[in-house]
Protein backbone atom coordinates (compact mmCIF):
# COMPACT_ATOMS: atom_id res chain seq x y z
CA UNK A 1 -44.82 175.12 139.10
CA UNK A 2 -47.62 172.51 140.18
CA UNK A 3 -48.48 169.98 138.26
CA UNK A 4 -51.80 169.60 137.70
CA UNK A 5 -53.73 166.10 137.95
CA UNK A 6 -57.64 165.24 137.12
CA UNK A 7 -58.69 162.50 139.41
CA UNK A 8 -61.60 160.66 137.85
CA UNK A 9 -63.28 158.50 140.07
CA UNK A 10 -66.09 157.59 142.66
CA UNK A 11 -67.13 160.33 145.26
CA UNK A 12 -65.51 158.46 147.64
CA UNK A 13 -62.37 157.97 146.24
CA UNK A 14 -62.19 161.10 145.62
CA UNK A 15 -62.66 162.24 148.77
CA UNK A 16 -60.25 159.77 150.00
CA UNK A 17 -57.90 161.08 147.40
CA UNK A 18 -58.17 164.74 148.65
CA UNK A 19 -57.75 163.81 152.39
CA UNK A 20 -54.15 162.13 151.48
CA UNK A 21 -52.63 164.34 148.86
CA UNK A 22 -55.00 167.38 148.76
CA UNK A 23 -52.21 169.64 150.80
CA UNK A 24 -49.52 168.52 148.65
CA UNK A 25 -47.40 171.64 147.52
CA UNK A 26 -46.01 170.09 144.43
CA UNK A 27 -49.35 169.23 142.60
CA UNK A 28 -52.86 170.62 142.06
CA UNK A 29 -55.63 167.76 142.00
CA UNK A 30 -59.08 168.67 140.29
CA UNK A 31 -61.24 166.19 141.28
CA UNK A 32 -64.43 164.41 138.86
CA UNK A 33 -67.18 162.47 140.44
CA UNK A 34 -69.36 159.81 138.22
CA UNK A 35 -71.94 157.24 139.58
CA UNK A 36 -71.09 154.92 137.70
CA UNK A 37 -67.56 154.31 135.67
CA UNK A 38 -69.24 153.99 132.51
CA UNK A 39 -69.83 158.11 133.00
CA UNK A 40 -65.86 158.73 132.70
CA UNK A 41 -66.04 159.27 128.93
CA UNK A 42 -68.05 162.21 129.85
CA UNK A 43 -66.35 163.38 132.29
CA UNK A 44 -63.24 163.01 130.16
CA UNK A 45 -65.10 166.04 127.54
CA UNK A 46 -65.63 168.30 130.62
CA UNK A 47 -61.87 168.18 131.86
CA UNK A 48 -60.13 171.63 132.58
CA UNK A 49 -56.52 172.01 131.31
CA UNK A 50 -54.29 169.59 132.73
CA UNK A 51 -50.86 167.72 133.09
CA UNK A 52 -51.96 164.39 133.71
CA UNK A 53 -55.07 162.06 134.22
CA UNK A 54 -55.47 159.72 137.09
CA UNK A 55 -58.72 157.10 137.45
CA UNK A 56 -59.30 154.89 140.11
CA UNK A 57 -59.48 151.77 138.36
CA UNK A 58 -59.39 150.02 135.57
CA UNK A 59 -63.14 150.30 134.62
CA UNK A 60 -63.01 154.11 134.16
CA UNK A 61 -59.90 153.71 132.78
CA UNK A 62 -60.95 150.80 129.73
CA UNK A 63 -64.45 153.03 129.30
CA UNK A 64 -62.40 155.96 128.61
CA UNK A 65 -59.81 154.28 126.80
CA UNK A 66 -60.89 155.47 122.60
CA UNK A 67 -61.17 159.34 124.04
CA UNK A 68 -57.55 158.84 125.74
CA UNK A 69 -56.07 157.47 122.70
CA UNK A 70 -56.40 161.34 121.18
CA UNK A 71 -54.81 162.99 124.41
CA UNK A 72 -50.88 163.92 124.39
CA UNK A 73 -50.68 163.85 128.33
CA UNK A 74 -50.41 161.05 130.24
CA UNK A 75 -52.70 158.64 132.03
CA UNK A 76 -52.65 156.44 134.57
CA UNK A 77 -55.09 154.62 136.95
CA UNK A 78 -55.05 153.07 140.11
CA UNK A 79 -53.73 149.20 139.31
CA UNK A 80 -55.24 146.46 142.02
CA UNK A 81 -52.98 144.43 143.54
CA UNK A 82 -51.78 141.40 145.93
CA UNK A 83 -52.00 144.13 148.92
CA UNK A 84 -54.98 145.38 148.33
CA UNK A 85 -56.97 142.08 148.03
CA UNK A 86 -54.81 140.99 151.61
CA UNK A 87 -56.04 143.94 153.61
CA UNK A 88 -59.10 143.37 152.71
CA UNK A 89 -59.43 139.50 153.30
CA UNK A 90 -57.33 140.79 156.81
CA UNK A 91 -60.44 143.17 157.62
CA UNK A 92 -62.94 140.40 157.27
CA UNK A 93 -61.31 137.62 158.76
CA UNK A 94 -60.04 139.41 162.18
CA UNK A 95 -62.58 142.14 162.45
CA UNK A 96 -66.29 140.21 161.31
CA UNK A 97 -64.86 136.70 161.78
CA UNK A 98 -66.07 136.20 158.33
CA UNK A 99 -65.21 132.90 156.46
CA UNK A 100 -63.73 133.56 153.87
CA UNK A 101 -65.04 130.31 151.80
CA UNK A 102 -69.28 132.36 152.09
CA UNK A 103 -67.49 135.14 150.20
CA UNK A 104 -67.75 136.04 146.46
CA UNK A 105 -65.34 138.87 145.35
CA UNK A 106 -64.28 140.41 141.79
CA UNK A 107 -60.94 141.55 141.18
CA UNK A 108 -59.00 142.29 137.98
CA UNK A 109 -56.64 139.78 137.68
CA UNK A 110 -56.93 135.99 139.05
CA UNK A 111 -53.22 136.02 140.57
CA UNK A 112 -54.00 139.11 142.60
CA UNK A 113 -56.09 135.97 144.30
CA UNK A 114 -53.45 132.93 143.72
CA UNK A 115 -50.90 134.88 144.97
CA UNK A 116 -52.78 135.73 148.45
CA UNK A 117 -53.58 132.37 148.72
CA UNK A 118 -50.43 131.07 147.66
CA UNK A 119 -48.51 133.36 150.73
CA UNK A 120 -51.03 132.09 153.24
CA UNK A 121 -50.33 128.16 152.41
CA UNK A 122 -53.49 128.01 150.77
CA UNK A 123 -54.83 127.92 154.53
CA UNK A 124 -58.16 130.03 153.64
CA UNK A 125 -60.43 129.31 149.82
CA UNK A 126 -61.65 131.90 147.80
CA UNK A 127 -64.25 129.52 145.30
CA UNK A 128 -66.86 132.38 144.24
CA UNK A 129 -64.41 134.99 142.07
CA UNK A 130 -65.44 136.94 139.04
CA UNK A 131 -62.78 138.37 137.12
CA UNK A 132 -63.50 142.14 135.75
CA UNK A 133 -63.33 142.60 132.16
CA UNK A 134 -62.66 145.52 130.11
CA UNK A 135 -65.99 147.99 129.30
CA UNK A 136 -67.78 145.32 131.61
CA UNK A 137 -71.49 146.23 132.46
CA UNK A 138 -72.21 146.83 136.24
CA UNK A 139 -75.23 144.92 136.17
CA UNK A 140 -73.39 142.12 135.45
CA UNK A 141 -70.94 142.08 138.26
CA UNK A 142 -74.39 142.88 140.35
CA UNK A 143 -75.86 140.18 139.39
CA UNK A 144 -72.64 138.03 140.07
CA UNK A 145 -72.49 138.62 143.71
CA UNK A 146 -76.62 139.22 144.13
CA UNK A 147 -77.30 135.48 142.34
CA UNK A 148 -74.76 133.91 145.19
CA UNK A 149 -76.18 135.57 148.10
CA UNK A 150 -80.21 134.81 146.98
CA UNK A 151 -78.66 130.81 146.43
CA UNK A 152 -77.52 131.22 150.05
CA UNK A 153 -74.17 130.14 148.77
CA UNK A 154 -72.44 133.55 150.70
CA UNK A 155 -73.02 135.75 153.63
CA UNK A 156 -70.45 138.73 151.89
CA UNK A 157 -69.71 140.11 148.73
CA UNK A 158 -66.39 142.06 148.09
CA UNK A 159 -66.20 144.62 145.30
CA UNK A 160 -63.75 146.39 143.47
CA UNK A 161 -66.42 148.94 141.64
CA UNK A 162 -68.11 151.70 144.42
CA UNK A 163 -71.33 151.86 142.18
CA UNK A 164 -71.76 147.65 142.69
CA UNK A 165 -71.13 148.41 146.26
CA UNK A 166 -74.12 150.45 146.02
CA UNK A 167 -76.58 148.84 144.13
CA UNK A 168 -75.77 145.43 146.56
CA UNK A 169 -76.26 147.96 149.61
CA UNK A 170 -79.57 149.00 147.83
CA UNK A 171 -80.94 145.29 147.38
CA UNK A 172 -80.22 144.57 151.34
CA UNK A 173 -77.14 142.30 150.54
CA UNK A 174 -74.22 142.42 152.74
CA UNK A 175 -70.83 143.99 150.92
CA UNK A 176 -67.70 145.86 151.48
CA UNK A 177 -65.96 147.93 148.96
CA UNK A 178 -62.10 146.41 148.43
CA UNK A 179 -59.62 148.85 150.64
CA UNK A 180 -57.42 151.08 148.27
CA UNK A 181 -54.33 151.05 150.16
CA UNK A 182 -53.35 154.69 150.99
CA UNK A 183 -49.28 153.72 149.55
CA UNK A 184 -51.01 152.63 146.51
CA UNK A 185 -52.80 155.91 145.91
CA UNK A 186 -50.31 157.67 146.81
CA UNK A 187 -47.87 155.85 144.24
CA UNK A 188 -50.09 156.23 141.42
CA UNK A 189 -49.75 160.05 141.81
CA UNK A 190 -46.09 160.00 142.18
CA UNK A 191 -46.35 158.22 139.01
CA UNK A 192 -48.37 160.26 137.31
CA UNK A 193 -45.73 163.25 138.26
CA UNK A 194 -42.99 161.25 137.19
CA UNK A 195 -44.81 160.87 133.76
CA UNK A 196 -45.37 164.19 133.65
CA UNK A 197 -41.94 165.24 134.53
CA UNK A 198 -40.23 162.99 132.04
CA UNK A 199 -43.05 163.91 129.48
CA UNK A 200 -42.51 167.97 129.36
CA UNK A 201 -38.49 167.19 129.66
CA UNK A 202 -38.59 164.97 126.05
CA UNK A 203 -41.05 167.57 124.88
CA UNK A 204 -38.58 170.34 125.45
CA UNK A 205 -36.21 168.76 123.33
CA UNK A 206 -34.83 170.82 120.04
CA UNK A 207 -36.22 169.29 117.06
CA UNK A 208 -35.16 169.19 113.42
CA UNK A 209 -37.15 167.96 110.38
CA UNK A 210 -35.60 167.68 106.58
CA UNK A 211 -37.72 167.88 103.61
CA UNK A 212 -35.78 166.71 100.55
CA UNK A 213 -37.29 167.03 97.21
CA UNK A 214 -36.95 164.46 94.66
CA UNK A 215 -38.86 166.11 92.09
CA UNK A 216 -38.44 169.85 90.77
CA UNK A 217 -42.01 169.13 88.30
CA UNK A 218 -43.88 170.68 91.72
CA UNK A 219 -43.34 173.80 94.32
CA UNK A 220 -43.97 172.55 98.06
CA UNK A 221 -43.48 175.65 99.77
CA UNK A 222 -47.16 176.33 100.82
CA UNK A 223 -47.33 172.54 102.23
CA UNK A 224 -43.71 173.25 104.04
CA UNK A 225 -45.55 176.64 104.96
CA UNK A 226 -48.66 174.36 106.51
CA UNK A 227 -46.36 171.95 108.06
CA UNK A 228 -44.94 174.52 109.81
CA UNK A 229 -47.75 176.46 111.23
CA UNK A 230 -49.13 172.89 113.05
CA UNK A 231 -45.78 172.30 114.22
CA UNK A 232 -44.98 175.72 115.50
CA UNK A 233 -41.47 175.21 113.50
CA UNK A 234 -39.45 177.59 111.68
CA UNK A 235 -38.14 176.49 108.58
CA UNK A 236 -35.11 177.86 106.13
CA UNK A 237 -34.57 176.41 102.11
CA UNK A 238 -31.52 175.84 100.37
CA UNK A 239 -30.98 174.02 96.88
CA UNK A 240 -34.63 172.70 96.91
CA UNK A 241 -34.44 171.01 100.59
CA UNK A 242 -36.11 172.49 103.43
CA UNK A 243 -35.06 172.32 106.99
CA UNK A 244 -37.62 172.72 109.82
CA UNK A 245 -36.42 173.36 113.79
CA UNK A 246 -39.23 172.93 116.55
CA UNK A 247 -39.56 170.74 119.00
CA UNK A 248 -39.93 167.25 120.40
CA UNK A 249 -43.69 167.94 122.20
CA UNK A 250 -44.55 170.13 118.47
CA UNK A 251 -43.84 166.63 116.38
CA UNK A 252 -45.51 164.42 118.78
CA UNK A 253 -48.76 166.42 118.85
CA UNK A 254 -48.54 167.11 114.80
CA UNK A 255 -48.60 162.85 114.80
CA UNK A 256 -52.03 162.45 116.16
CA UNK A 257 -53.06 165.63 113.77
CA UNK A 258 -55.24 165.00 110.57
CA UNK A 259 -54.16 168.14 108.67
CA UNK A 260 -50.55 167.25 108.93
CA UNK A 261 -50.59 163.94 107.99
CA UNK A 262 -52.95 164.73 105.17
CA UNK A 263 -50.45 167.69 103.74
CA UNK A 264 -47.57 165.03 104.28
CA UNK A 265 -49.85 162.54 101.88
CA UNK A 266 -49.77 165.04 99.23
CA UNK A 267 -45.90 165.33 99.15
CA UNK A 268 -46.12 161.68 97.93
CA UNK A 269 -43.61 160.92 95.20
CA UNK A 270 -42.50 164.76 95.50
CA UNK A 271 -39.99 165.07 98.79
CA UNK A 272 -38.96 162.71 101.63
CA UNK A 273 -39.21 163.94 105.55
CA UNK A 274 -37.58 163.00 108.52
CA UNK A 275 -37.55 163.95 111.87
CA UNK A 276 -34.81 164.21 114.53
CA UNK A 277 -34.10 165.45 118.04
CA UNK A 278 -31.34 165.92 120.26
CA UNK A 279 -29.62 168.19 123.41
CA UNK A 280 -28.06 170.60 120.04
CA UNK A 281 -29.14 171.77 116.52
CA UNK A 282 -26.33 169.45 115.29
CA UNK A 283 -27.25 166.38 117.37
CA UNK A 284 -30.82 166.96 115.60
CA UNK A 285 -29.86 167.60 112.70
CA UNK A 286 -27.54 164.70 112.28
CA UNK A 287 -30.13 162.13 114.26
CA UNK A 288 -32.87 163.59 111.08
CA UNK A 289 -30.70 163.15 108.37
CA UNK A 290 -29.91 159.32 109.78
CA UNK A 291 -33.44 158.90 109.80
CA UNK A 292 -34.06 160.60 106.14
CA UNK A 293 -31.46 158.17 104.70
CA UNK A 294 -32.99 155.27 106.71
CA UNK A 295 -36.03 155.50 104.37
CA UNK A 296 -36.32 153.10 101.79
CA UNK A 297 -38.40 152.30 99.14
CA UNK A 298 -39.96 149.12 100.34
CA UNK A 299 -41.58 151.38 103.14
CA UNK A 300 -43.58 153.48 100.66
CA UNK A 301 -44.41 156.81 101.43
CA UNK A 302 -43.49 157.47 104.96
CA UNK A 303 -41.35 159.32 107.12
CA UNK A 304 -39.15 158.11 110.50
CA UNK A 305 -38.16 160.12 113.93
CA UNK A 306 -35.00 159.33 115.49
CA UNK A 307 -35.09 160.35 119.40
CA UNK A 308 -31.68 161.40 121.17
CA UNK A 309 -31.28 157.93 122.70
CA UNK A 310 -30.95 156.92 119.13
CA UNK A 311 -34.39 155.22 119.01
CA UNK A 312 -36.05 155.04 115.45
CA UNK A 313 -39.74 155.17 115.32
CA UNK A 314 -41.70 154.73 112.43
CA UNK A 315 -42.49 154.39 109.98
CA UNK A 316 -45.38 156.69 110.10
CA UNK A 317 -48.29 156.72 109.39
CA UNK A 318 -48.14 153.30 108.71
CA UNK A 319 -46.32 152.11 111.68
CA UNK A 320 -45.32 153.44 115.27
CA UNK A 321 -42.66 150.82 116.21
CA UNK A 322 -39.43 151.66 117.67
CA UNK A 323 -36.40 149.88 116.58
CA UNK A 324 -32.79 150.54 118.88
CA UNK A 325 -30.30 152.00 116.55
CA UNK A 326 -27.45 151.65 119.39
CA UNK A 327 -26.63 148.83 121.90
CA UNK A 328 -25.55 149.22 125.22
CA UNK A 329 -26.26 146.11 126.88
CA UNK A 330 -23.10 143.87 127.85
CA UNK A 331 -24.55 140.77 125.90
CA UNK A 332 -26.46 142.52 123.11
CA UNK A 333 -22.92 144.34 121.95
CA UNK A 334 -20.73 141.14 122.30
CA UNK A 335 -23.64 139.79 119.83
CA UNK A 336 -23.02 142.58 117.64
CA UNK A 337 -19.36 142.53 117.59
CA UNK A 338 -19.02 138.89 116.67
CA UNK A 339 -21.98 138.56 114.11
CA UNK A 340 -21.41 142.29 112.73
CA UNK A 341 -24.94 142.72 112.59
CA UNK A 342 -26.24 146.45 113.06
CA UNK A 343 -27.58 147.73 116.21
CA UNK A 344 -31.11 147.92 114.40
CA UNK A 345 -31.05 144.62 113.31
CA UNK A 346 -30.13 142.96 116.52
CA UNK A 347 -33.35 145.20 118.42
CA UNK A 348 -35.66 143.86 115.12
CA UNK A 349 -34.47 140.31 116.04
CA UNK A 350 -35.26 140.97 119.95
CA UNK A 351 -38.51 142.58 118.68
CA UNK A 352 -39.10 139.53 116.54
CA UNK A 353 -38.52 137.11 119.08
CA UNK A 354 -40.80 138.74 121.84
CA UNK A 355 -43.94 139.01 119.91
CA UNK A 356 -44.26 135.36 118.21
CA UNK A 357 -46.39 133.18 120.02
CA UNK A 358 -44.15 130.07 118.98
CA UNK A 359 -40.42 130.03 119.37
CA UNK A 360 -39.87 128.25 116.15
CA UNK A 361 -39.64 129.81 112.93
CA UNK A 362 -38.26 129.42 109.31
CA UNK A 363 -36.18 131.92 107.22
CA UNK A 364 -39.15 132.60 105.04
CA UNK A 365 -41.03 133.85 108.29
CA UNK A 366 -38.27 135.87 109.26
CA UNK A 367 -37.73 137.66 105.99
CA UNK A 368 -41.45 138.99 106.17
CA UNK A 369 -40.90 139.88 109.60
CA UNK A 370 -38.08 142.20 108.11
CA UNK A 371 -39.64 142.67 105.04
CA UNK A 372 -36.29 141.41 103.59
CA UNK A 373 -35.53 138.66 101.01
CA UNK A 374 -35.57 134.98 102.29
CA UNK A 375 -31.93 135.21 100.64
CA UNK A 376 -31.09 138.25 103.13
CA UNK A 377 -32.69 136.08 106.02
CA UNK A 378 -30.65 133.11 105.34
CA UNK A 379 -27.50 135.06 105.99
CA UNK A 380 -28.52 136.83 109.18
CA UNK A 381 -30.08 133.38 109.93
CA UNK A 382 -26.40 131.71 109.61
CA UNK A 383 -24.22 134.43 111.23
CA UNK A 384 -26.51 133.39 114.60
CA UNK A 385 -26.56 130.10 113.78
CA UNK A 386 -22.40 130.45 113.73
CA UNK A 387 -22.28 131.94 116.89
CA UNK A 388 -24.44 130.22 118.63
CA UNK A 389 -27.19 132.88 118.91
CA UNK A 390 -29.81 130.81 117.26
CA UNK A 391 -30.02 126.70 116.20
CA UNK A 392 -31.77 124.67 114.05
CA UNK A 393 -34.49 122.36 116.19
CA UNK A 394 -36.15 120.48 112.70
CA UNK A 395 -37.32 120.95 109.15
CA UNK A 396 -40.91 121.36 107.51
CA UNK A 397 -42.13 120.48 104.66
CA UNK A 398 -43.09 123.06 101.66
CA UNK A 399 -46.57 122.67 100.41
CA UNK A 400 -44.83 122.34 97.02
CA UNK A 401 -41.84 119.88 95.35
CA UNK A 402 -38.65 120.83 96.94
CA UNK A 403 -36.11 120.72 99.79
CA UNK A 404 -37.47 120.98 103.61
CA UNK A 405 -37.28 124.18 105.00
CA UNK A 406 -35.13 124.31 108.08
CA UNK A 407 -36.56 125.43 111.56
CA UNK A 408 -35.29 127.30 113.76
CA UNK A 409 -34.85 128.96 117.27
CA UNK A 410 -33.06 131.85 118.83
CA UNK A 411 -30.82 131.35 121.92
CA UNK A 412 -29.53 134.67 123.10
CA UNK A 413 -31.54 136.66 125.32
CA UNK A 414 -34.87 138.37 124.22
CA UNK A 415 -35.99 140.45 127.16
CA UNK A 416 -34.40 143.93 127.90
């Protein structure tokens, strides 16, 4: 079976596109043409069924990007890089004889330039650069390259948007459109395969949901009954608890659906849910009723999925992060076996760790972070401290009378 890709983009990328992987046996391209990127949101409402989106940069993409957060297939666009900025400096410089310091250019990311620059021995300067920003207007990138040409300041303006190409090429100013390496097109559809691929394998997945009543005052059949019909489930009752079997791509779409999440907000303070999925009914079943009993009150009304790598995400609808329930890392069990800390805790730490902007931290700031008492924190806290997994690097004062609060800083790795 192909897999089908809509390739959003310029004319001529899309032509380009169609001349490298338009033969391809293993996937169907549909091609969609704007003028400008700012057009890709429509586009986006015109789409025929499909398996996967691809743009050809980030412009589209970022335009697009609150339309694509309601899509359940994946996306991916054409990412700029070190090579692509190199062939095209290469073109000018042996081809035109250009120099490269009468040349403005606008990429995506200043080290796609450093780095260039950086590999040549800073032999060749780059000073005119304007750095794309997300939903950026064309006119202004336009204007960028059109003010330094008029102030005689360059002879050649490099672009990474076709429709800027254009409009320079309409005003009589000299510009080339930055080269698209053909490996990096060709990449970014593998990867949007590969997405695919691993997508409609997870998707496939059996899937079990529990439904356990904690109050007999109310029947919940018909919302069970609705609950089913989004997510395509069957579902069997026994002793007041309902059991639901689907599927991994059925709970995944029923997330981003209003009318389940707004019969699940009427079971409030009537039945808990949670979701699990695994190779087997049993490996389901037992990953859902991990996740039931990993509710707890502090969460509020909510309900968590546990994947078949053991993953626990939620809690939904409030939340959508994903917490490790197992460790397999070399480092990350030896932590585990010597502090005795759970699997989950040790991936909150890690989680902890990678999103503060400052390494240092009290136990009060931790226990929010866990939504735990400071008490609760203080032990964890000391169990690294023990081991050597965290240390204390000062004190701060409290705003009120009392003892300094003790800062601190972990020591084990954070990046996995």
């Amino acid at each position: 079976m192909k897999i089908k890709i809509a390739v959003i983009g310029s004319s001529d990328f899309c032509q380009h596109t169609e001349q490298l992987a338009g033969a391809r046996k293993d996937i169907e391209l549909n091609w969609y043409h704007y003028d400008e990127p700012s057009e890709a949101p429509l586009l986006l409402q015109s789409l025929k069924p499909c398996d996967a989106i691809l743009f050809s940069g980030s412009l589209p993409f970022f335009y697009s990007k609150k339309l694509l957060d309601n899509l359940s297939i994946p996306v991916v666009y054409l990412q700029q890089d070190e090579t692509a900025v190199a062939i095209t400096l290469l073109q000018l410089s042996v081809q035109n004889q250009q120099d490269l310091s009468r040349v403005s250019i606008d990429v995506r990311e200043q080290a796609y330039i450093d780095h260039v620059l950086n590999d040549l021995g800073q032999s060749i300067k780059l000073p005119f650069v304007h750095l794309l920003q997300d939903d950026e207007q064309i006119t202004n990138i336009t204007s960028f390259h059109k003010t330094l040409s008029l102030q005689g300041k360059t002879d050649m303006a490099i672009t990474s948007v076709h429709a800027v190409f254009e409009q320079l090429q309409h005003q009589n100013i000299q510009a080339r459109k930055m080269i698209d390496p053909e490996s990096t097109i060709l990449r970014s559809i593998d990867q949007a395969k590969q997405q695919v691929l691993l997508q409609k394998s997870n998707s496939a997945q059996i899937a079990v949901g529990i439904v356990k009543t904690t109050s007999q005052q109310r029947d919940i059949e018909a919302s069970i009954a609705k609950i089913a019909t989004i997510m395509q489930a069957r579902w069997s009752v026994q002793s007041g608890n309902y059991t639901l079997y689907t599927s991994m791509g059925n709970i995944e779409s029923a997330l981003k659906n209003k009318d389940f999440l707004s019969v699940f907000q009427k079971l409030d303070a009537t039945a808990k849910m949670a979701f699990g999925c695994g190779e087997s009914i049993i490996d389901a079943t037992v990953n859902a009723d991990f996740a039931l009993n990993f509710i707890q009150k502090i969460d509020g009304h909510c309900f968590y999925v546990l994947d078949s790598n053991k993953k626990l995400h939620g809690p939904f609808p409030q939340s959508d992060v994903t917490v490790e329930m197992k460790t397999t890392e070399p480092v990350l069990v030896q932590m585990a076996e010597k502090t005795k800390l759970s699997p989950a805790n040790i991936s909150k730490l890690i989680q902890y760790s990678q999103t503060r902007q400052t390494k240092q931290f009290s136990a009060n700031d931790l226990a929010i972070y866990l939504v735990v008492s400071r008490r609760t924190a203080e032990r964890t806290l000391k169990k690294l401290v023990e081991f050597e997994y965290a240390k204390i690097i000062g004190e701060e004062m409290t705003y009120r009378q009392g003892r300094p609060r003790a800062l601190y800083e972990f020591t084990f790795p954070a990046y996995y």
